[in-house]
N, C-alpha and C. Protein backbone atom coordinates (compact mmCIF):
# COMPACT_ATOMS: atom_id res chain seq x y z
N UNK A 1 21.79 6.44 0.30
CA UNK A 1 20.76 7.39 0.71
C UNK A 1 20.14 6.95 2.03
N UNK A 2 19.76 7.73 3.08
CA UNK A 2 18.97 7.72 4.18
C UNK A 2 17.72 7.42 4.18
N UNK A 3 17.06 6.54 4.01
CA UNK A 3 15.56 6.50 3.97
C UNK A 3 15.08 7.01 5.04
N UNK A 4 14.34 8.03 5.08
CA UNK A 4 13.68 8.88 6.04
C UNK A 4 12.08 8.36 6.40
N UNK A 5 11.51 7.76 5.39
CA UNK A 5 10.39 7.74 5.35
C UNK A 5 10.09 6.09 5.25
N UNK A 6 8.82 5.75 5.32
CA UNK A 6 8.60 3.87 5.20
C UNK A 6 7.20 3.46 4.33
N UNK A 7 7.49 3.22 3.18
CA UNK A 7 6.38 2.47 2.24
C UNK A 7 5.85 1.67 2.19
N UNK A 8 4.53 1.50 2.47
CA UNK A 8 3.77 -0.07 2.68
C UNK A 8 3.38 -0.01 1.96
N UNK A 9 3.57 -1.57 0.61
CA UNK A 9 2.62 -1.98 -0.65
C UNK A 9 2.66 -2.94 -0.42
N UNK A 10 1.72 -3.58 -1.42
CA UNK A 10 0.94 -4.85 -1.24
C UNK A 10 -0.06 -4.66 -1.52
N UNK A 11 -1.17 -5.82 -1.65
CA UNK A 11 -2.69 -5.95 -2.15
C UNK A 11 -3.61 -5.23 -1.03
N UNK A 12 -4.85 -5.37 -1.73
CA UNK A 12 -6.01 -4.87 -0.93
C UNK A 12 -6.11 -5.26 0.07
N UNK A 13 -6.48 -5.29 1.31
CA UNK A 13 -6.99 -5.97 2.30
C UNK A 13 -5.49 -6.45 3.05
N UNK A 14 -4.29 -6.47 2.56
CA UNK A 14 -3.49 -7.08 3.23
C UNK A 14 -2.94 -5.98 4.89
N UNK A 15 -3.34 -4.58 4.71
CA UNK A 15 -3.24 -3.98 6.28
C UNK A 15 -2.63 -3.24 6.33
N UNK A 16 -2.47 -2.50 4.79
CA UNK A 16 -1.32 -1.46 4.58
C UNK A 16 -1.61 -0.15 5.77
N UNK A 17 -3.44 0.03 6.12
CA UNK A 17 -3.44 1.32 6.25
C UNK A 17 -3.64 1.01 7.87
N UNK A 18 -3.63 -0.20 8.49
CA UNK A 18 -3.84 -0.45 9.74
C UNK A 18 -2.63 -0.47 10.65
N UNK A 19 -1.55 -1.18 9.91
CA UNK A 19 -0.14 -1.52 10.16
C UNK A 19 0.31 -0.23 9.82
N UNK A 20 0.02 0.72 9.04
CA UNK A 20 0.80 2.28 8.94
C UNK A 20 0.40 2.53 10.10
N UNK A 21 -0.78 3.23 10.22
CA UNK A 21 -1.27 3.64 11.41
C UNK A 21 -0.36 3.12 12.58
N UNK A 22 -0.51 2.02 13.52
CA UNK A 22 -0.16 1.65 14.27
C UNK A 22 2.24 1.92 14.34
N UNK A 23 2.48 1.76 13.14
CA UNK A 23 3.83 1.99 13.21
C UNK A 23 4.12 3.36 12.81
N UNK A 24 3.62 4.44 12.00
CA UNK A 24 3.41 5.54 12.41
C UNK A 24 3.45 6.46 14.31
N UNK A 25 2.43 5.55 14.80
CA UNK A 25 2.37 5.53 16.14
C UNK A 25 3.43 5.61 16.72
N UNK A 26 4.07 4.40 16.18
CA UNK A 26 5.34 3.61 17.34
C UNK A 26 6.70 4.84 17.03
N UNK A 27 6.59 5.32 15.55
CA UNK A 27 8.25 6.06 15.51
C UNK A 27 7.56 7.42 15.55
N UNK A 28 6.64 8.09 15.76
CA UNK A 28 6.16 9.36 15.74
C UNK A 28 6.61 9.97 14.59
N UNK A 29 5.96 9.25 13.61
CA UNK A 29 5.87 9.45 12.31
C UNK A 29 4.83 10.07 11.92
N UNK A 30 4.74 11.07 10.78
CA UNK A 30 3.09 11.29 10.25
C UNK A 30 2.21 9.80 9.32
N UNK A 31 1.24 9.49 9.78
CA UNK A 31 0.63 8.37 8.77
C UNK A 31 -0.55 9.04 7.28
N UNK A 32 0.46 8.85 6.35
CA UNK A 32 -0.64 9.21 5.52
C UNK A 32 -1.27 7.69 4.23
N UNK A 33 -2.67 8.04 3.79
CA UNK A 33 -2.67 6.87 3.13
C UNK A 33 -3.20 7.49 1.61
N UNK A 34 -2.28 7.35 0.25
CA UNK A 34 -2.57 7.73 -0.29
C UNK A 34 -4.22 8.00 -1.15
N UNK A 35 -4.75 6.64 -1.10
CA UNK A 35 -6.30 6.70 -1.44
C UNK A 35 -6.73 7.76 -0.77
N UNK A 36 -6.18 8.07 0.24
CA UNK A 36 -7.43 8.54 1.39
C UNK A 36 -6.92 10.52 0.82
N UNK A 37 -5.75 10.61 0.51
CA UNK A 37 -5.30 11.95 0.39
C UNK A 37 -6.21 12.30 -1.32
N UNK A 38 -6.65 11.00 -2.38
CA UNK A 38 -7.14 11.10 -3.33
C UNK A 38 -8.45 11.54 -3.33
N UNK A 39 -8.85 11.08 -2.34
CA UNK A 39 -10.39 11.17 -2.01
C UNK A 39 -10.82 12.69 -1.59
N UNK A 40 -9.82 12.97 -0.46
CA UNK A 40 -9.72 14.32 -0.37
C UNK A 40 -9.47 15.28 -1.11
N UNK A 41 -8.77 15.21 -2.06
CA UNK A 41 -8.43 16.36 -2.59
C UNK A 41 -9.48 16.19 -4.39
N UNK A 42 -10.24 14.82 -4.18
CA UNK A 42 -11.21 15.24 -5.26
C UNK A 42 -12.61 15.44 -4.74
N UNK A 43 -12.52 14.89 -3.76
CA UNK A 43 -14.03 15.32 -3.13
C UNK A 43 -15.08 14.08 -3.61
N UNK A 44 -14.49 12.81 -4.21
CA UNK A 44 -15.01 11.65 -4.81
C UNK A 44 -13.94 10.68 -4.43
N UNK A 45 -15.29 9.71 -3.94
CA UNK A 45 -14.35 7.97 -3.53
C UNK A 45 -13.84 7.37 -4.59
N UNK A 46 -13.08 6.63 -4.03
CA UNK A 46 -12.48 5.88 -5.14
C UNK A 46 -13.14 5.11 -6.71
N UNK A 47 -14.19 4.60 -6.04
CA UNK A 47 -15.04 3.80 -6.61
C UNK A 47 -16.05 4.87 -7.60
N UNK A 48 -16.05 6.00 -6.99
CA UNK A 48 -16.63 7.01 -7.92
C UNK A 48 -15.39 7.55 -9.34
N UNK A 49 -14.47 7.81 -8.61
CA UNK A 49 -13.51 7.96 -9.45
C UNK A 49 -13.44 7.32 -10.93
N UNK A 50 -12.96 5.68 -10.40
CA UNK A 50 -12.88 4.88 -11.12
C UNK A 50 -14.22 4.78 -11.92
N UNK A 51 -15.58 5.21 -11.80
CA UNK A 51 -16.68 5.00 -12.71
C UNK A 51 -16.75 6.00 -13.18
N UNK A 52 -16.43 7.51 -13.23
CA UNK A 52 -16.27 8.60 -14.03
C UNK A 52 -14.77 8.49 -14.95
N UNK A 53 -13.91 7.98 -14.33
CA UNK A 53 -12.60 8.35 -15.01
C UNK A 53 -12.02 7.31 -15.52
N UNK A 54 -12.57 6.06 -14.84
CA UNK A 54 -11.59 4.45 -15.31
C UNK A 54 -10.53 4.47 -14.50
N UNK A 55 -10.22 3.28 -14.64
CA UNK A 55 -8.65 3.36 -14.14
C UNK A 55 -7.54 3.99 -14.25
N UNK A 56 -7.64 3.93 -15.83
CA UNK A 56 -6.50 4.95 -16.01
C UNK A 56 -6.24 6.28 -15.27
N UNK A 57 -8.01 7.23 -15.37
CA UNK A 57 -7.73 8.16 -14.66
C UNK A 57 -7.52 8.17 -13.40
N UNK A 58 -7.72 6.91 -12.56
CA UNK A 58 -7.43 7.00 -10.82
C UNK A 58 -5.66 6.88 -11.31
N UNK A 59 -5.69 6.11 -11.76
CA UNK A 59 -4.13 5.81 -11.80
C UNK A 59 -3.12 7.38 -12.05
N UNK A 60 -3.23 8.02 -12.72
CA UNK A 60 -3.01 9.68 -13.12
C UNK A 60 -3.32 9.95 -11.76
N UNK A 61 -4.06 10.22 -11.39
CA UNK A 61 -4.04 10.88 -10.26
C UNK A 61 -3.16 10.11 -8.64
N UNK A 62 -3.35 8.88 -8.97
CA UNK A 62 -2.47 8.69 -7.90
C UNK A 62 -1.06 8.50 -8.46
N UNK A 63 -0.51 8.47 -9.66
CA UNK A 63 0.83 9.09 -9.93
C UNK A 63 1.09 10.38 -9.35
N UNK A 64 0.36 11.33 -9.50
CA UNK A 64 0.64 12.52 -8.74
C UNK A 64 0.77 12.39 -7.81
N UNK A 65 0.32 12.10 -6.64
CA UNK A 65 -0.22 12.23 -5.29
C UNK A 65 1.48 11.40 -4.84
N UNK A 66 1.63 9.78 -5.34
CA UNK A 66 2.52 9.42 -4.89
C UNK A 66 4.20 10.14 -5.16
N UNK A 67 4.42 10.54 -6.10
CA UNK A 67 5.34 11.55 -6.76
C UNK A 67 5.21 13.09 -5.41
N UNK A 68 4.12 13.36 -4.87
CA UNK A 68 4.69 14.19 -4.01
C UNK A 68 4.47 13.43 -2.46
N UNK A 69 3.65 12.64 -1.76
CA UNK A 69 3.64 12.41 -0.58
C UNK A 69 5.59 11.42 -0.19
N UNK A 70 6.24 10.54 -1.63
CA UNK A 70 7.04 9.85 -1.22
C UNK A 70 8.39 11.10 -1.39
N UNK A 71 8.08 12.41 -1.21
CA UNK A 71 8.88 13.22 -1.18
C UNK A 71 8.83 14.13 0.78
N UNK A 72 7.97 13.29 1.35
CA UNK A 72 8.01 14.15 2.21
C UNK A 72 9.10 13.15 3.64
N UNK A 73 9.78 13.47 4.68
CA UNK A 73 10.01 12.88 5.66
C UNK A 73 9.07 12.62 6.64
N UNK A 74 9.72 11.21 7.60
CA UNK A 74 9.50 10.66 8.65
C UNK A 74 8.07 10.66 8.63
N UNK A 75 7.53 10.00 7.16
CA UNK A 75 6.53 9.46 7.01
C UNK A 75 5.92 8.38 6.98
N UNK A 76 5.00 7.77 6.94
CA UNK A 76 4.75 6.11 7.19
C UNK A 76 3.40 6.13 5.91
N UNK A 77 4.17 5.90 4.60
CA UNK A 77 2.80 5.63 4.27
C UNK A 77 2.35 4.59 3.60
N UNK A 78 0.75 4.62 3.47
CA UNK A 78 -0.33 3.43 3.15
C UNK A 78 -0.17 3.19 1.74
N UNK A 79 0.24 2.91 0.45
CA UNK A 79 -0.72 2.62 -0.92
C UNK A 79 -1.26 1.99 -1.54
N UNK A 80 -2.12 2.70 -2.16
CA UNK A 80 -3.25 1.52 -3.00
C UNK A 80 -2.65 0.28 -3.19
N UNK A 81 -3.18 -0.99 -3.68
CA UNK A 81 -2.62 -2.19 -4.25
C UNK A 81 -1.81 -1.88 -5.44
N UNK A 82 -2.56 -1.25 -6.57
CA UNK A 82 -2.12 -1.12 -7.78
C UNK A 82 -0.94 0.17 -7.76
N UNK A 83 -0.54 0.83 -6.68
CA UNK A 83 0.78 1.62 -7.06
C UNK A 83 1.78 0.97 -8.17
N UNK A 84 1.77 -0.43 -7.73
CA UNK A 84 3.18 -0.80 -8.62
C UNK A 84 3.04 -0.56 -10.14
N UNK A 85 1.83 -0.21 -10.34
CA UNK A 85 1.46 -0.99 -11.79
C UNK A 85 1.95 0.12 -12.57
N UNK A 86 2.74 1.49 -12.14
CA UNK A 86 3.28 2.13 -12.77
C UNK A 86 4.55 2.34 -12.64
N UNK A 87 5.68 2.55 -13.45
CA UNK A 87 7.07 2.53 -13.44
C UNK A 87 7.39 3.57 -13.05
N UNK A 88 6.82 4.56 -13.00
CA UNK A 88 7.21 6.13 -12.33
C UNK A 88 6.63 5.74 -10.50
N UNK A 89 5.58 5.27 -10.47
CA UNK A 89 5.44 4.84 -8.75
C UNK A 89 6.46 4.24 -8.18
N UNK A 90 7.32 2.84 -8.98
CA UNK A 90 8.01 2.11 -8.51
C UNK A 90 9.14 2.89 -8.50
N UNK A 91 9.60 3.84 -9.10
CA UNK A 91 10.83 4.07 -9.47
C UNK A 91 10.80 5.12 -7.70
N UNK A 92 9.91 6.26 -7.82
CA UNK A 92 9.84 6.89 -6.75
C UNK A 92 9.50 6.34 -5.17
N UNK A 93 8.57 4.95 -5.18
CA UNK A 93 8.63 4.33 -3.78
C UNK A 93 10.00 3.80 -3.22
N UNK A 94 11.20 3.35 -4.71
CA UNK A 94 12.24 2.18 -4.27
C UNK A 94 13.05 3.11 -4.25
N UNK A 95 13.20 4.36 -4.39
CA UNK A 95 14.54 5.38 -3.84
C UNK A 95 14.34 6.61 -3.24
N UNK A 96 13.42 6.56 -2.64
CA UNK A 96 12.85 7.85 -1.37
C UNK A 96 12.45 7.24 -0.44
N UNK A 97 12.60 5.68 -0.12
CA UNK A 97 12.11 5.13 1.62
C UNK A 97 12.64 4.19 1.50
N UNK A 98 11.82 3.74 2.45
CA UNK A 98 12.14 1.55 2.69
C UNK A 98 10.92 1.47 2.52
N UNK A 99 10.71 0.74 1.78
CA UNK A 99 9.45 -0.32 0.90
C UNK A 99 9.53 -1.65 1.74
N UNK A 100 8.31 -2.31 2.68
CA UNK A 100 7.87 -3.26 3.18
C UNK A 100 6.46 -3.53 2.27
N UNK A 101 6.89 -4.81 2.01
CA UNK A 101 5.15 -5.55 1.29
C UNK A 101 4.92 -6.30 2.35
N UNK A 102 3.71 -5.97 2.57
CA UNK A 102 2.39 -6.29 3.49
C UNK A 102 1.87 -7.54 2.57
N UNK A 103 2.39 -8.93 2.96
CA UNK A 103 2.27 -10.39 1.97
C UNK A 103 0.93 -10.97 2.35
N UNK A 104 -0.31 -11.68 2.30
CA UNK A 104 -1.16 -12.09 2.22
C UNK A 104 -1.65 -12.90 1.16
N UNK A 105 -2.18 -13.92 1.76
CA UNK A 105 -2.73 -15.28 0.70
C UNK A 105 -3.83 -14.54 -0.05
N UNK A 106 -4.15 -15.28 -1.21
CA UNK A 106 -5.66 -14.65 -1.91
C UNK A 106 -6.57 -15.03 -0.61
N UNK A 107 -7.07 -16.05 -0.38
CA UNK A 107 -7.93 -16.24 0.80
C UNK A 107 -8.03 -15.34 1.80
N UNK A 108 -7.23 -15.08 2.36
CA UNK A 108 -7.22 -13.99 3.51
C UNK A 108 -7.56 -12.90 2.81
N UNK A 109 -7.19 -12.59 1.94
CA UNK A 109 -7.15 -11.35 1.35
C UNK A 109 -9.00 -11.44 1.25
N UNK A 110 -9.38 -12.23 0.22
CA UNK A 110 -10.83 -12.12 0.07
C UNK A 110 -11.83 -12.31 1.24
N UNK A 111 -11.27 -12.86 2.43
CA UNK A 111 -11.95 -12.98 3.83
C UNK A 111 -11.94 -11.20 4.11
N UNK A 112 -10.90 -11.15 4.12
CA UNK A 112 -10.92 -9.31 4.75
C UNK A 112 -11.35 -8.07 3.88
N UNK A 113 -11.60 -8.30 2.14
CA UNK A 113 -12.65 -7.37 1.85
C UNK A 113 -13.46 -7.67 1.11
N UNK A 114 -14.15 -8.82 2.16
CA UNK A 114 -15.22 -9.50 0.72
C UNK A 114 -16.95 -8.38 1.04
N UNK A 115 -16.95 -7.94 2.24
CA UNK A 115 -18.12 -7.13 2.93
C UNK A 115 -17.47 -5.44 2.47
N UNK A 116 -16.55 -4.70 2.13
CA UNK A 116 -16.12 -3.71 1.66
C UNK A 116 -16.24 -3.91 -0.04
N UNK A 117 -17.10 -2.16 -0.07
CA UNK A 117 -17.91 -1.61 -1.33
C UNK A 117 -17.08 -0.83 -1.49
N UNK A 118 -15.95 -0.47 -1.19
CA UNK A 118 -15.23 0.77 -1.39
C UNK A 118 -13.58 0.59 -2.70
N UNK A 119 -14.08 -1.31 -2.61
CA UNK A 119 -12.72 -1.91 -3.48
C UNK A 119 -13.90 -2.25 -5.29
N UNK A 120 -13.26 -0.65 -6.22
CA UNK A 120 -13.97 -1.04 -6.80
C UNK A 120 -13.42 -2.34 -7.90
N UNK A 121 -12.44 -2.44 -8.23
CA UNK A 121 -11.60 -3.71 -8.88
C UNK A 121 -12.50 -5.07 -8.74
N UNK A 122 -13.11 -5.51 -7.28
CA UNK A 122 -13.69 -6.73 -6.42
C UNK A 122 -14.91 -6.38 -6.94
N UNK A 123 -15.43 -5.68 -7.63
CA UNK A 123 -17.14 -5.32 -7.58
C UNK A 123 -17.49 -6.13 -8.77
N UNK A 124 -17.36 -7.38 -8.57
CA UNK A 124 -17.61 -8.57 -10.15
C UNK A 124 -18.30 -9.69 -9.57
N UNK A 125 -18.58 -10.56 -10.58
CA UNK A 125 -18.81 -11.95 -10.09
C UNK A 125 -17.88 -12.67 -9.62
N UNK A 126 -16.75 -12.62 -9.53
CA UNK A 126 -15.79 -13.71 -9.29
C UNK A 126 -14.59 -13.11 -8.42
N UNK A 127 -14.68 -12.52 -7.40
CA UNK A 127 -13.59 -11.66 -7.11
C UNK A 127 -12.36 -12.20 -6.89
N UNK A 128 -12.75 -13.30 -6.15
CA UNK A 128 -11.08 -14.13 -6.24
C UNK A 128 -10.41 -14.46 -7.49
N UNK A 129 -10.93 -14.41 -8.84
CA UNK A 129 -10.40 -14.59 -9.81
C UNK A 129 -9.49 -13.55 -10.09
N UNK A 130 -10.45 -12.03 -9.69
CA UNK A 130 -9.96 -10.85 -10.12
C UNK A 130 -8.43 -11.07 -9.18
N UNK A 131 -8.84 -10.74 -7.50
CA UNK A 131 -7.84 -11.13 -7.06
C UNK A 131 -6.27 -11.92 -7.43
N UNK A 132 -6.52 -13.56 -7.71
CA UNK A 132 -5.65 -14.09 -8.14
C UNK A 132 -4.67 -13.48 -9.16
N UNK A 133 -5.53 -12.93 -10.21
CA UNK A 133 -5.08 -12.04 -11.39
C UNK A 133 -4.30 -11.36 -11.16
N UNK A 134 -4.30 -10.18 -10.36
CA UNK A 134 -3.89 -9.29 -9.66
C UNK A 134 -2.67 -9.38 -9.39
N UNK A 135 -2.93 -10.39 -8.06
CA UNK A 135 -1.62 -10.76 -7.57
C UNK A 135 -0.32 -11.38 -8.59
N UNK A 136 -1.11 -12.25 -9.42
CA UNK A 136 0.19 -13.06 -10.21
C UNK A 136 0.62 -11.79 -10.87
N UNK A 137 -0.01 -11.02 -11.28
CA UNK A 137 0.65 -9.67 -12.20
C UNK A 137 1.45 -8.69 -10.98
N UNK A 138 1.04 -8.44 -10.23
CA UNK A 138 1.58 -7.34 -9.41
C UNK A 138 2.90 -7.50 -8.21
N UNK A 139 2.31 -8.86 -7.74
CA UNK A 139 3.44 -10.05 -6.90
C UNK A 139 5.22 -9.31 -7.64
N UNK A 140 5.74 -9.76 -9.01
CA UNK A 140 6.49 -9.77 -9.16
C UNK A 140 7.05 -8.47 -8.82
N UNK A 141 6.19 -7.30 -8.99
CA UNK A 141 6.85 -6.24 -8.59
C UNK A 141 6.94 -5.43 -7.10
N UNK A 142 6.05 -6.34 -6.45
CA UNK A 142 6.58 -6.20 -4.86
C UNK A 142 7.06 -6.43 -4.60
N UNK A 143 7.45 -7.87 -4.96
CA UNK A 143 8.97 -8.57 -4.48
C UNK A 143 10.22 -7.65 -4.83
N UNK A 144 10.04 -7.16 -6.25
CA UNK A 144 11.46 -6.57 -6.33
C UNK A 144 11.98 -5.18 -5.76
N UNK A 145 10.54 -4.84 -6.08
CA UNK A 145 10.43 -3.15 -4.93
C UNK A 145 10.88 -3.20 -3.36
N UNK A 146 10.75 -4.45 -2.68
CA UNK A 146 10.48 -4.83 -1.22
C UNK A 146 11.61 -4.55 -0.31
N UNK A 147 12.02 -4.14 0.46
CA UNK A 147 13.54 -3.81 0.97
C UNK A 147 13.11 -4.85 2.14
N UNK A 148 12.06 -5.29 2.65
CA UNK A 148 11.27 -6.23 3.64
C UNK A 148 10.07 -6.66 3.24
N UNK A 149 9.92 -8.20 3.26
CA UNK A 149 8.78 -8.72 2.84
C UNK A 149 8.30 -9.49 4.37
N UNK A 150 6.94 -8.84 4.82
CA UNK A 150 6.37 -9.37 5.93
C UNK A 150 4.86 -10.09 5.81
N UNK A 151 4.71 -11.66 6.23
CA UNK A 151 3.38 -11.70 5.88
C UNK A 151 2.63 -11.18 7.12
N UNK A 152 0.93 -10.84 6.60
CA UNK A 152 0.26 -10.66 7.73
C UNK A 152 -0.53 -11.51 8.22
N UNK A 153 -0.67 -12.33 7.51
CA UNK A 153 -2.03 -13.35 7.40
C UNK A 153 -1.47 -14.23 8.81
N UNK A 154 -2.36 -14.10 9.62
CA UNK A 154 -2.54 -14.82 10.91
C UNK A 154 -1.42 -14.23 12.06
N UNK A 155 -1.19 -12.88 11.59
CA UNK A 155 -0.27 -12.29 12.39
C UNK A 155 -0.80 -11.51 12.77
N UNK A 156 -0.74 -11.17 14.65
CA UNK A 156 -1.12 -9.38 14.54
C UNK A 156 -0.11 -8.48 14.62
N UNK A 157 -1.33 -7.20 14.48
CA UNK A 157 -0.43 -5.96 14.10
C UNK A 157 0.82 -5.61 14.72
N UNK A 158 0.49 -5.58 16.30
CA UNK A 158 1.51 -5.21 17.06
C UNK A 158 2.72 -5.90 16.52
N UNK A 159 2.86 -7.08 16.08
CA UNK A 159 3.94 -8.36 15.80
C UNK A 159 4.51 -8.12 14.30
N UNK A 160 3.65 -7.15 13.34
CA UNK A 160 4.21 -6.56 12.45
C UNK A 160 4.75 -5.74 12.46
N UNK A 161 4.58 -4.82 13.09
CA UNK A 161 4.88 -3.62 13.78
C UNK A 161 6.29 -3.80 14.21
N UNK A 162 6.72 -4.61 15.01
CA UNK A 162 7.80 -4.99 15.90
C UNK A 162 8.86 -5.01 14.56
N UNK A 163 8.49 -6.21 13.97
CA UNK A 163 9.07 -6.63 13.11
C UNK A 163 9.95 -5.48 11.95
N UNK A 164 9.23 -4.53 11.18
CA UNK A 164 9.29 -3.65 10.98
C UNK A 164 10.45 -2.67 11.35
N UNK A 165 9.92 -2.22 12.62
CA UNK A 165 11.02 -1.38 13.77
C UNK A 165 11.99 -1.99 13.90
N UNK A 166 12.34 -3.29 14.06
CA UNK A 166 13.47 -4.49 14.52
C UNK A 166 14.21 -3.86 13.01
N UNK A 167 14.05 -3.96 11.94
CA UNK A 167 14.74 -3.67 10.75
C UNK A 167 14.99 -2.45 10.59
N UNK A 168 14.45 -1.76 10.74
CA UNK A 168 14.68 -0.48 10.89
C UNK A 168 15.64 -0.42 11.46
N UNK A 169 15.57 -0.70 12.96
CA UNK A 169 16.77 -0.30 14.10
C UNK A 169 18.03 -1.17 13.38
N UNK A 170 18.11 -2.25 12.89
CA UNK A 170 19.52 -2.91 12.49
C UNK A 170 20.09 -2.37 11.17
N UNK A 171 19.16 -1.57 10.41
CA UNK A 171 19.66 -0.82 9.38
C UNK A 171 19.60 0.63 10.06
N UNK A 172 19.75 1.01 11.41
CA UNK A 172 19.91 2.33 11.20
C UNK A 172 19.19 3.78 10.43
N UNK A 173 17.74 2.93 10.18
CA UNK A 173 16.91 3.63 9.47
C UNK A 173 16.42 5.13 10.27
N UNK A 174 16.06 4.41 11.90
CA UNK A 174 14.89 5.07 12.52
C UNK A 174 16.54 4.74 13.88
């Protein structure tokens, strides 16, 4: 199959929606980020979501959302951390694009959204715990989803970016 389109997962904070953006840019791609299409089309943030509906219900709803945005072309898109955590997400991110995980240490990770109210998961006493958690549970299924695993931590964008496109162009993607 042709992957037409390019999937960024990975954890919170690791740059899914900064690094879309910017490589979006570079192949004149559309950038969409799924949270952000959730938000829109309920008219409630995430964090509201999740305190009326729970997780489960954000999760339902971003099953939907991802089930139709990883159907569209020459797209670049952003998703939540927790996409993987469903087998219908994974199944539809790993055979409608190329899947890149956006890799980051817990540390970095908690440096870059320890001042953001908008991650409601982090809204505890201990967030790096939550974090750690997270990752050891979710890790395994980025890796296997991953068609490219790039870290970001102490990298910039542009240099992810590159990186990215460089694979692309040797697979004939883009």
């Amino acid at each position: 199959m042709h992957k037409e389109s390019i999937f960024l997962i990975g954890p919170m904070g690791a740059g899914k929606s900064t690094v879309g953006k910017a490589l979006a840019e570079r192949l004149r791609y559309q950038f969409v980020d799924s949270d952000h299409v959730i938000e829109e089309r309920t008219g409630a943030t995430i964090p509201m979501i999740f305190d009326i509906e729970g997780e489960s219900g954000f999760r339902d709803r971003e099953e939907a959302v991802i089930d139709e945005l990883t159907e569209r072309k020459c797209t670049v898109l952003a998703t939540g951390g927790g996409v993987v955590e469903r087998e219908l997400n994974r199944q539809h991110l790993g055979t409608r694009g190329f899947v890149v995980y956006l890799k980051s240490s817990v540390d970095a990770l908690i440096q870059r959204t320890k001042h953001d109210r908008n991650r409601p998961l982090l809204q505890t006493e201990d967030p790096q715990k939550v974090l750690s958690e997270l990752m050891e549970r979710r890790e395994p299924w980025y890796l296997s989803l991953a068609d490219l695993v790039i870290e970001t931590q102490q990298v910039p964008v542009h240099r992810v970016v590159k990186k990215i496109i460089d694979r692309l162009e040797r697979e004939n993607i883009v």
